[in-house]
N, C-alpha and C. Protein backbone atom coordinates (compact mmCIF):
# COMPACT_ATOMS: atom_id res chain seq x y z
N UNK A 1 138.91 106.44 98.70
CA UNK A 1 138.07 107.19 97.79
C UNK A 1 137.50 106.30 96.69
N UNK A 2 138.54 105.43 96.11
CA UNK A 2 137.62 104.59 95.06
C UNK A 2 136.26 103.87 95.79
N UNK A 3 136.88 103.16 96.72
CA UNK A 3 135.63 102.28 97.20
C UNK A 3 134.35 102.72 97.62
N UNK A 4 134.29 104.20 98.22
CA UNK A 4 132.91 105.37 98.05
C UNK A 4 132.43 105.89 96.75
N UNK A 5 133.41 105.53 95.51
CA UNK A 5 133.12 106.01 94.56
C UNK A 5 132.51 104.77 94.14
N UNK A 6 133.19 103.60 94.35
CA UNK A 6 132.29 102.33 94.05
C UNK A 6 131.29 101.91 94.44
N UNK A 7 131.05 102.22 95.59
CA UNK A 7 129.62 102.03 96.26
C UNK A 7 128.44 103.02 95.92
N UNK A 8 129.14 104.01 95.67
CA UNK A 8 128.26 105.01 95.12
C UNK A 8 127.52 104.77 94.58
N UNK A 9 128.40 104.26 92.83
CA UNK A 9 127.76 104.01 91.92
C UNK A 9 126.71 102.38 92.14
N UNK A 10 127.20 101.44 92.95
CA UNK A 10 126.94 100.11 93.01
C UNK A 10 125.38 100.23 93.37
N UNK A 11 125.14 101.92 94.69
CA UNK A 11 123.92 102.02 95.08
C UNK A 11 122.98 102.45 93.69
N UNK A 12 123.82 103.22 93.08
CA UNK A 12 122.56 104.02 91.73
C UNK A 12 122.48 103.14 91.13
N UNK A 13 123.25 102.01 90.71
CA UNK A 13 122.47 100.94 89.67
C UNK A 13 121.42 99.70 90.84
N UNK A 14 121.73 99.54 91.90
CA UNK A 14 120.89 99.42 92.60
C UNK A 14 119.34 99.86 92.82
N UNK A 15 119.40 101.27 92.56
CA UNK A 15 117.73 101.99 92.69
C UNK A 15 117.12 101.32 91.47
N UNK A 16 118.02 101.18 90.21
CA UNK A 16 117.23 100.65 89.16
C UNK A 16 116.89 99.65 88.61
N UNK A 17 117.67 98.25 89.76
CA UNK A 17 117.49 97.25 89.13
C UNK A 17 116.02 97.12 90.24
N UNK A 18 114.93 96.93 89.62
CA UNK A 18 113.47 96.58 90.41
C UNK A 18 113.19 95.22 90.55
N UNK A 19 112.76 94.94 91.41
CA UNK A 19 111.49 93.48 91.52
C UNK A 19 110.72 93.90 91.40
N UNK A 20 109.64 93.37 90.61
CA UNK A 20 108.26 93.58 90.53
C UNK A 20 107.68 93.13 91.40
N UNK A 21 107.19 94.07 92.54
CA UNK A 21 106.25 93.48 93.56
C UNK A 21 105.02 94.42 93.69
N UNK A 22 103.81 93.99 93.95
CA UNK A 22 102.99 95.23 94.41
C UNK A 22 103.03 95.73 95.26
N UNK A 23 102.07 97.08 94.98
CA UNK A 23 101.95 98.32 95.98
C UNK A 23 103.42 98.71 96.24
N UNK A 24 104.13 98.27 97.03
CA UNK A 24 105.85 99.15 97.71
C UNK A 24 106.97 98.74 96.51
N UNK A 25 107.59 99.72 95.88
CA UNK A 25 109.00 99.43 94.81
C UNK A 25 110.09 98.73 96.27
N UNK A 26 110.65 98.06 95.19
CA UNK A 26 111.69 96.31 95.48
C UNK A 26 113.05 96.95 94.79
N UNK A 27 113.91 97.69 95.51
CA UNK A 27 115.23 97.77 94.51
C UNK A 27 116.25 96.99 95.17
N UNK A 28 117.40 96.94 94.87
CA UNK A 28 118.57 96.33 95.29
C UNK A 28 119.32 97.79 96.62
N UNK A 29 118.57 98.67 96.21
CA UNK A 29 119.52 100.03 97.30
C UNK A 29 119.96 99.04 98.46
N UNK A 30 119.31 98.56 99.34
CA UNK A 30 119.46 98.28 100.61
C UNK A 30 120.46 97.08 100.69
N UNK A 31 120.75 96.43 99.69
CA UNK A 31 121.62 95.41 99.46
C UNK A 31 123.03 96.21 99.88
N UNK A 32 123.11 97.01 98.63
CA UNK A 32 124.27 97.99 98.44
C UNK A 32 124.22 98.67 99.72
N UNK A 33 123.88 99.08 100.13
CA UNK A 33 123.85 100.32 101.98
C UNK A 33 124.55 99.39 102.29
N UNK A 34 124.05 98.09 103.04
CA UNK A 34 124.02 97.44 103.92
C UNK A 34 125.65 96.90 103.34
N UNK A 35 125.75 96.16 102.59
CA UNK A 35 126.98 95.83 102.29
C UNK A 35 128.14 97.19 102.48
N UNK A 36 127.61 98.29 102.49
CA UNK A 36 128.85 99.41 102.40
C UNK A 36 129.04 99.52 103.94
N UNK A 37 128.21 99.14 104.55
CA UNK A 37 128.40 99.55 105.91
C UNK A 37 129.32 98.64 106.32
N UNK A 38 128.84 97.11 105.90
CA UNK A 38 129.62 96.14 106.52
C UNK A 38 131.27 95.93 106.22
N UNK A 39 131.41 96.80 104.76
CA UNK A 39 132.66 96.56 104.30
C UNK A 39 133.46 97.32 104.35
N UNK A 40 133.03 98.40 104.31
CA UNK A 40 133.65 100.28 104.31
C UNK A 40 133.23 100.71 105.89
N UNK A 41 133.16 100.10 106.77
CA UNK A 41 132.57 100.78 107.85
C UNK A 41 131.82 101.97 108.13
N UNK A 42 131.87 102.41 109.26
CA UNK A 42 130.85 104.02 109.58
C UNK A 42 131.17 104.68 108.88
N UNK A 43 132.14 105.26 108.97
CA UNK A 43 132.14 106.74 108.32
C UNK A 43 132.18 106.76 106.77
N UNK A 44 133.08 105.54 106.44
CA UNK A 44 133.10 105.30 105.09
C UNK A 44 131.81 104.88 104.32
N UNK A 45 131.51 103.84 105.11
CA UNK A 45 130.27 103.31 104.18
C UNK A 45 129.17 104.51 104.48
N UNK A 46 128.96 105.65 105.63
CA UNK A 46 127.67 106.70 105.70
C UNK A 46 128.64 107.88 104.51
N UNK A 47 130.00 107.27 104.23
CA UNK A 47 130.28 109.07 103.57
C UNK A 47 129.49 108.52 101.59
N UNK A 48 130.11 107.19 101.74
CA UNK A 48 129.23 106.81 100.01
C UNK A 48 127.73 107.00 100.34
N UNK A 49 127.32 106.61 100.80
CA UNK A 49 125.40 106.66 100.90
C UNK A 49 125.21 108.28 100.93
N UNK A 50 126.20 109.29 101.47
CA UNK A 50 125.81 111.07 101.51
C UNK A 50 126.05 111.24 100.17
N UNK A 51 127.48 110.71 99.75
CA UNK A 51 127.52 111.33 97.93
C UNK A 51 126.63 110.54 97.19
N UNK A 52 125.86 109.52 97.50
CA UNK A 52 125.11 108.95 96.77
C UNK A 52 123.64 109.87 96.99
N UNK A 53 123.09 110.33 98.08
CA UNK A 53 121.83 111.79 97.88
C UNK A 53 122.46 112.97 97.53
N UNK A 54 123.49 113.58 97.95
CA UNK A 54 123.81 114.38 97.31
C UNK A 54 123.98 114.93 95.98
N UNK A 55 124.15 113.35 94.94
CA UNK A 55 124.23 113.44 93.94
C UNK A 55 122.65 113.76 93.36
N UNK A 56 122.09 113.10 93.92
CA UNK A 56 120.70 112.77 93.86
C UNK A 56 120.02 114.40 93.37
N UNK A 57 120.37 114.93 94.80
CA UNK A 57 119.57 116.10 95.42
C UNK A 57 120.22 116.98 94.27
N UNK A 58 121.59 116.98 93.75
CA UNK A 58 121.99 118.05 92.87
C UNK A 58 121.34 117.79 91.61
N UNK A 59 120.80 117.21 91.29
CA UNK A 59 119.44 116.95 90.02
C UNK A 59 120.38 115.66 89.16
N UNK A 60 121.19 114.90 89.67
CA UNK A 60 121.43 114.23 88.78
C UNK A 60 120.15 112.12 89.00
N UNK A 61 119.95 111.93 87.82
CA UNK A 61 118.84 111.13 88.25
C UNK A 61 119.30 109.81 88.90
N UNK A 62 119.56 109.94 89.94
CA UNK A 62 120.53 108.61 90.36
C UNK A 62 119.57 107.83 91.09
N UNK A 63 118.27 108.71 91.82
CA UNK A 63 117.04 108.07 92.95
C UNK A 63 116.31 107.01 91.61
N UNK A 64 114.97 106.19 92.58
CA UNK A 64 114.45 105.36 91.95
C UNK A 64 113.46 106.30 90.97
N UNK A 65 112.94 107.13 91.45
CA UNK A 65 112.36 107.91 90.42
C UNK A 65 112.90 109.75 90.40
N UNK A 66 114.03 109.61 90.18
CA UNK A 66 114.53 111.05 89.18
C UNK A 66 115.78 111.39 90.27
N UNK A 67 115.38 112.25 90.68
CA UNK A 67 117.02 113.68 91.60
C UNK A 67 115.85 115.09 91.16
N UNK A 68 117.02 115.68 92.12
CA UNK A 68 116.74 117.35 92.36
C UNK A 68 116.44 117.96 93.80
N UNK A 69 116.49 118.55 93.51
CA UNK A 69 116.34 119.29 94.83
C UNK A 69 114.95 118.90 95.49
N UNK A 70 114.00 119.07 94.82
CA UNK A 70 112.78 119.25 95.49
C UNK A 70 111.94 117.53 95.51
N UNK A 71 112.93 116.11 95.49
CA UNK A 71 113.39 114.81 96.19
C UNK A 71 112.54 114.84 97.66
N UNK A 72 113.61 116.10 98.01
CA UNK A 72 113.03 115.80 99.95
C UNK A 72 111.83 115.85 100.00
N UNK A 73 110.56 116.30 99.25
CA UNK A 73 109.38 116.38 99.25
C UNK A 73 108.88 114.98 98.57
N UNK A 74 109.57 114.42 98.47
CA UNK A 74 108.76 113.00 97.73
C UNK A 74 108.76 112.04 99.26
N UNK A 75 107.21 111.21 99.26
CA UNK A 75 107.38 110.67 100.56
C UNK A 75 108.22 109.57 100.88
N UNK A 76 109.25 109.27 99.91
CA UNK A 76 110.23 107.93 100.17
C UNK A 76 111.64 108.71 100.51
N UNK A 77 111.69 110.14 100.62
CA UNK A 77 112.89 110.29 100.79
C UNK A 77 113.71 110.44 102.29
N UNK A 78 112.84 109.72 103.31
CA UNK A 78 112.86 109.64 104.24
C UNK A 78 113.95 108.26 104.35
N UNK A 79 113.32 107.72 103.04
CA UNK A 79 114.26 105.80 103.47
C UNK A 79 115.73 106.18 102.85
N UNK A 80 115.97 107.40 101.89
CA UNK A 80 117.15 107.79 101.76
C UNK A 80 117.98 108.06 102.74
N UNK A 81 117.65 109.49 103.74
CA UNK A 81 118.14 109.64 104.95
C UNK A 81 118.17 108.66 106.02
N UNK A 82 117.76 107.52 105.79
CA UNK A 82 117.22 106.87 106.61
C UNK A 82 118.74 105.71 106.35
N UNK A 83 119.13 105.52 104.94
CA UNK A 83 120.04 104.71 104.72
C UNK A 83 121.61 105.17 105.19
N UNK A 84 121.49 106.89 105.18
CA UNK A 84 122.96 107.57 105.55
C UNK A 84 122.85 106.50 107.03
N UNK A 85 121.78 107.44 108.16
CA UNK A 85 122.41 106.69 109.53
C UNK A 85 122.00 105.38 109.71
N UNK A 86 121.49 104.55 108.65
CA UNK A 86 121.66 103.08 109.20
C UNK A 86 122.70 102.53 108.13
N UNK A 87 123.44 102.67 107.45
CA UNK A 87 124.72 102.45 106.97
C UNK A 87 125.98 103.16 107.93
N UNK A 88 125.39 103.88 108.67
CA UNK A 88 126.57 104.57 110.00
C UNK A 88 126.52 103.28 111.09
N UNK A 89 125.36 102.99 111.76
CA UNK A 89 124.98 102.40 112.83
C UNK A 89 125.69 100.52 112.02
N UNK A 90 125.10 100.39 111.06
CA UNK A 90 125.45 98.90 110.50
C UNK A 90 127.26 98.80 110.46
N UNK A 91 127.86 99.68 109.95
CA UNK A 91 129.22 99.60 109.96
C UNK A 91 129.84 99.89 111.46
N UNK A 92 129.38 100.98 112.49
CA UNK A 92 129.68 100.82 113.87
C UNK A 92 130.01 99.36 114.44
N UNK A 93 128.52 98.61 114.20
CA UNK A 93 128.37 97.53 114.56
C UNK A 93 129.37 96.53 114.04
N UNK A 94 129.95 96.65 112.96
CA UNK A 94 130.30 95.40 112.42
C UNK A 94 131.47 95.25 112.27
N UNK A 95 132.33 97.26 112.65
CA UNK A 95 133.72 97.08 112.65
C UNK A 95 134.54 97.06 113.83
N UNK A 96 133.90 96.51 115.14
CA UNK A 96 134.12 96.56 116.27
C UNK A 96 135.18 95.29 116.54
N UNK A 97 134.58 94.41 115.51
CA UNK A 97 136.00 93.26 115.70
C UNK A 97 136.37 92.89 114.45
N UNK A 98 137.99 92.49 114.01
CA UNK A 98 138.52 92.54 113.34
C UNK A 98 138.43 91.54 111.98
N UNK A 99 137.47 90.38 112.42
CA UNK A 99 136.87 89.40 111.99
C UNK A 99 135.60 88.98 112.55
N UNK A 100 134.43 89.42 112.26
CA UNK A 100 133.07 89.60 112.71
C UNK A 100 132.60 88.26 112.05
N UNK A 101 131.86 87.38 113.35
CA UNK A 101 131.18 86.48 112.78
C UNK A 101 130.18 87.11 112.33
N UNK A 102 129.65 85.72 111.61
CA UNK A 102 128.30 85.65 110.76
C UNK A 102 126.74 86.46 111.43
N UNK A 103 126.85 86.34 112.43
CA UNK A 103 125.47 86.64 113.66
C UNK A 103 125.63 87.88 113.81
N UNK A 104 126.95 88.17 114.07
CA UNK A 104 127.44 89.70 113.97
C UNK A 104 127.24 90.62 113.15
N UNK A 105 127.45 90.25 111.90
CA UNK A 105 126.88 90.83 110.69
C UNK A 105 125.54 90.90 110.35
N UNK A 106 124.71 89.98 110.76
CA UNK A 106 123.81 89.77 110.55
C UNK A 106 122.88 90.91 111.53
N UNK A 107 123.53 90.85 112.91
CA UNK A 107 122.66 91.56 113.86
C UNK A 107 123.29 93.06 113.27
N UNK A 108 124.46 93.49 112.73
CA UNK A 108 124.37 94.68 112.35
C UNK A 108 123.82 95.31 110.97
N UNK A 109 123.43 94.68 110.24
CA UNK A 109 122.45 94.80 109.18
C UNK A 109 121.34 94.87 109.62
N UNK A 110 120.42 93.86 110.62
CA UNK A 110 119.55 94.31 110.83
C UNK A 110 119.54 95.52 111.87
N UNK A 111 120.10 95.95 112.75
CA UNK A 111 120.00 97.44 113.17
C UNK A 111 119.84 98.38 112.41
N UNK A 112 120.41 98.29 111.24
CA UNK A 112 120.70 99.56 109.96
C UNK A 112 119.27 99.25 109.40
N UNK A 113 118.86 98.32 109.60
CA UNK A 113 117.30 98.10 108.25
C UNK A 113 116.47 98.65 109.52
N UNK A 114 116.58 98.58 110.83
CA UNK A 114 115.40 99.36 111.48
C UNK A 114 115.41 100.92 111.75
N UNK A 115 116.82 101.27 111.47
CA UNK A 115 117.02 102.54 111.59
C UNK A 115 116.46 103.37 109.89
N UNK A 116 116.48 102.59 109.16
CA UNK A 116 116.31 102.74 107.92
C UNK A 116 114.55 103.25 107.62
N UNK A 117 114.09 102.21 108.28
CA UNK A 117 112.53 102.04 108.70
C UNK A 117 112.04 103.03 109.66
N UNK A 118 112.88 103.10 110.60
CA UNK A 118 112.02 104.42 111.21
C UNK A 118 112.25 105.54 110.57
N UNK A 119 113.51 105.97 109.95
CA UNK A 119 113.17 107.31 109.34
C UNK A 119 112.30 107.33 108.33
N UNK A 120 112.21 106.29 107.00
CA UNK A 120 111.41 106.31 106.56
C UNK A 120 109.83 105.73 106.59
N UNK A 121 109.33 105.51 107.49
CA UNK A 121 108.18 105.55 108.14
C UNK A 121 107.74 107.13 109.04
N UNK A 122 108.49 107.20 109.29
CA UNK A 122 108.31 108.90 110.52
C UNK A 122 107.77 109.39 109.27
N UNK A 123 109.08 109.74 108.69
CA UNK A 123 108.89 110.49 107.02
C UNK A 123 107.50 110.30 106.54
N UNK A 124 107.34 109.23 105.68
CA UNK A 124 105.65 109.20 105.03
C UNK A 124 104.84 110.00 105.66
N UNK A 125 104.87 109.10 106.68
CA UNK A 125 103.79 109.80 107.75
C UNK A 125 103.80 111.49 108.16
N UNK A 126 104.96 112.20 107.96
CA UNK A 126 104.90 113.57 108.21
C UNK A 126 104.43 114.46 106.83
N UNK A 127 105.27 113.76 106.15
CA UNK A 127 105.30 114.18 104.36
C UNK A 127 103.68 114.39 104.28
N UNK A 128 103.21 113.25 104.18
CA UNK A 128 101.82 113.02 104.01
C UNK A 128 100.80 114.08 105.00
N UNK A 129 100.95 113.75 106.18
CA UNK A 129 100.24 114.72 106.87
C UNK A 129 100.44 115.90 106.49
N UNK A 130 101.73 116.60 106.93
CA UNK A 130 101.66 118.02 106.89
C UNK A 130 102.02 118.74 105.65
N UNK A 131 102.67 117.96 104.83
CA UNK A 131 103.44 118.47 103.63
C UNK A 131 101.94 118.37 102.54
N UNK A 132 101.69 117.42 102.11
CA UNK A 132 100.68 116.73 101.02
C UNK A 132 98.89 116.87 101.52
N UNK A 133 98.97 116.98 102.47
CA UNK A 133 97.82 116.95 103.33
C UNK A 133 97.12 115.84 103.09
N UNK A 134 97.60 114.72 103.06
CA UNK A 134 96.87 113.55 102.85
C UNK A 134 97.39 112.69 104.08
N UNK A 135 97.09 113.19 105.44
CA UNK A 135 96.73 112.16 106.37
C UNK A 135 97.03 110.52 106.03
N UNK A 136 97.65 109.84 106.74
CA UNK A 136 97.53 108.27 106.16
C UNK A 136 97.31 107.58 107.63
N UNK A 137 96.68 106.69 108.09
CA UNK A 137 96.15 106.07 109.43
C UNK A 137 97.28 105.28 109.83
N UNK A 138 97.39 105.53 111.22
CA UNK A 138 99.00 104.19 111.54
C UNK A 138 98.51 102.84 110.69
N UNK A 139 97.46 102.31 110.68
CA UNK A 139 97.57 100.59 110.26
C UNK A 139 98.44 100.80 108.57
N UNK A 140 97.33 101.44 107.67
CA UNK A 140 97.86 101.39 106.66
C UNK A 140 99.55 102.03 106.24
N UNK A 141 99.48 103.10 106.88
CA UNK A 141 101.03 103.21 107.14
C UNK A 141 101.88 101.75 107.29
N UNK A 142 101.87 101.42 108.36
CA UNK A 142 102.03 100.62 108.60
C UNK A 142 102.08 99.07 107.82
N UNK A 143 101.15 98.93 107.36
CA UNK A 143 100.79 97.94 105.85
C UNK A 143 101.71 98.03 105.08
N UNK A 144 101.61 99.33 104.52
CA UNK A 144 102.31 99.47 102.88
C UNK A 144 104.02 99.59 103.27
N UNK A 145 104.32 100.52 104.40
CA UNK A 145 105.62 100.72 104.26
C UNK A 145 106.87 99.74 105.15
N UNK A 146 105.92 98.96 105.68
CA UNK A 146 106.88 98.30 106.68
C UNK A 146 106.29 96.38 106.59
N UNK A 147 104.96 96.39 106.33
CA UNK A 147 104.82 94.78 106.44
C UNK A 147 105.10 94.18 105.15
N UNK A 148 104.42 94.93 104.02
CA UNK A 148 104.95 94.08 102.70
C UNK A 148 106.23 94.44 102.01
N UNK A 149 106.88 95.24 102.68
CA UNK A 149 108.49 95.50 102.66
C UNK A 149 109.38 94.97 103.07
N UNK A 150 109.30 94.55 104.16
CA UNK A 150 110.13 94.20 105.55
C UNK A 150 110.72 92.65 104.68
N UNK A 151 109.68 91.90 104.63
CA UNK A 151 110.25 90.56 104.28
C UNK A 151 111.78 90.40 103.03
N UNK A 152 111.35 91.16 102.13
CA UNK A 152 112.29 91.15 101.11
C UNK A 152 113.71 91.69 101.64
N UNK A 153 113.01 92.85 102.43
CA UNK A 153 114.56 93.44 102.53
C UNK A 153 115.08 92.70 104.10
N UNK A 154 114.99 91.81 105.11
CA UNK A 154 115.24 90.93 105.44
C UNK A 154 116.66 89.96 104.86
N UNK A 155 115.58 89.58 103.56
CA UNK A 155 116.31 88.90 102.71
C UNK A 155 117.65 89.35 102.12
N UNK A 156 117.38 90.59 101.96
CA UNK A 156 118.66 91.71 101.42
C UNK A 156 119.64 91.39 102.43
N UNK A 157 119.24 91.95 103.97
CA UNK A 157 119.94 91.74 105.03
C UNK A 157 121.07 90.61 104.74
N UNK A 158 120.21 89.68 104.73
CA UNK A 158 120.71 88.31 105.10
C UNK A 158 121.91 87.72 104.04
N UNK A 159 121.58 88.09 102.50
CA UNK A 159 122.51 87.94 101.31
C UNK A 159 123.71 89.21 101.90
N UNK A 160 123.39 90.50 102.32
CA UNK A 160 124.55 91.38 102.28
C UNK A 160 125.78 90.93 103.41
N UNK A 161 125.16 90.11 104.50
CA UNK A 161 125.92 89.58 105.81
C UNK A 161 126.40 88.42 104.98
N UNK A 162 126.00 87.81 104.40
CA UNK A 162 126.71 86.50 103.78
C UNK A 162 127.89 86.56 103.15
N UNK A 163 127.60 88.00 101.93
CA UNK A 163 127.90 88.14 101.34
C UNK A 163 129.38 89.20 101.47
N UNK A 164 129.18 90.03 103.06
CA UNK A 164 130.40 90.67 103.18
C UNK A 164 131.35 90.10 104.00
N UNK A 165 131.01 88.55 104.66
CA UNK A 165 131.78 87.73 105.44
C UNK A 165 132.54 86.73 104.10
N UNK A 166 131.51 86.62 103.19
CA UNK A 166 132.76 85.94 102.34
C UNK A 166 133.79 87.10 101.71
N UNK A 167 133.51 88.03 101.86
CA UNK A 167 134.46 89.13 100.91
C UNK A 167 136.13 89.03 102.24
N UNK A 168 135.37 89.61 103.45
CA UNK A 168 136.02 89.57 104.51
C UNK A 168 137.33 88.73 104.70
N UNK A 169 136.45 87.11 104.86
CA UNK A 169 136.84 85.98 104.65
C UNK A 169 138.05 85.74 103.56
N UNK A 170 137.83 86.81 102.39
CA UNK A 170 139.07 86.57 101.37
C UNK A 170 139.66 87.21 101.55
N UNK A 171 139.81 88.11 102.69
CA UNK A 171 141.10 88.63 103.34
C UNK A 171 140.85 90.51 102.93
N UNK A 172 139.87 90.94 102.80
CA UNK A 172 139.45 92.42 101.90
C UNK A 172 139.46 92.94 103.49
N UNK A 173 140.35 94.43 103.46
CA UNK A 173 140.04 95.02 104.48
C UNK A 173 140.71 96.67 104.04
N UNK A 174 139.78 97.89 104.73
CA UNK A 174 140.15 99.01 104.33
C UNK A 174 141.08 99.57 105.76
């Protein structure tokens, strides 16, 4: 329980620490997912990422811009849901052996960042169409939410696999 309570919180100061990048917001969330998956496994690391929207969704302001209920209507809240089952799928992956190399981690972070990506890509794209009525074309879709994104959080990937093999490595296990 602490360590969902720690990740919890590790994700909400996450939404707020920003990079300034244009057009797409740069937070640390995906750092934090990705590391919960790798360290807390499936169920653990997808049960912190649920109390982490849940909290959200009950109006407390924990998202990058606010909480409440009416969240699911914002078109990023797709990469929320999107973090429950790829923090499920990333910890599947990574708690399969008892000491997971480096490649291992690495290939299960990136599974969780594409599972992450398709829900929140589907999302925009539905939000927008049917919800907002603002239509958006696959390219630019495509543009804003996945090409000038992708690289950074890559990078996330790559620090959270590093970063939960040295934790690992110091002998941390739930």
């Amino acid at each position: 329980m602490v360590y969902l309570a720690l990740f919890t919180a590790l994700i909400t100061v996450g939404a707020f620490i920003r990079i300034p990048v244009p057009v797409c917001p740069f937070t640390l969330q995906l750092f934090f997912t990705t590391l919960a998956g790798l360290l807390l496994g499936s169920r653990r690391g997808a049960a912190a990422i649920a109390v982490y929207v849940a909290l959200g969704l009950a109006g407390i302001p924990v998202f990058t811009e606010g909480g409440g209920p009416s969240y699911i209507f914002q078109p990023t809240f797709g990469y929320l849901a999107g973090f429950i089952a790829g923090t499920w799928l990333t910890g599947k992956l990574s708690e399969t052996a008892a000491h997971p190399s480096l490649s291992r981690l690495l290939a299960a972070g990136f599974s969780g960042l594409a599972i992450v990506y398709i829900f929140g890509i589907s999302y925009v794209y539905i939000i927008n169409t049917w919800y907002l009525g603002t239509p958006i074309g696959i390219w630019p879709l495509f543009l804003y939410c996945f090409f000038l994104a992708v690289p950074g959080d890559i990078i996330l990937c790559i620090l959270a696999a590093g970063t939960a093999k040295r934790i690992r490595t110091a002998g941390f296990s739930i």
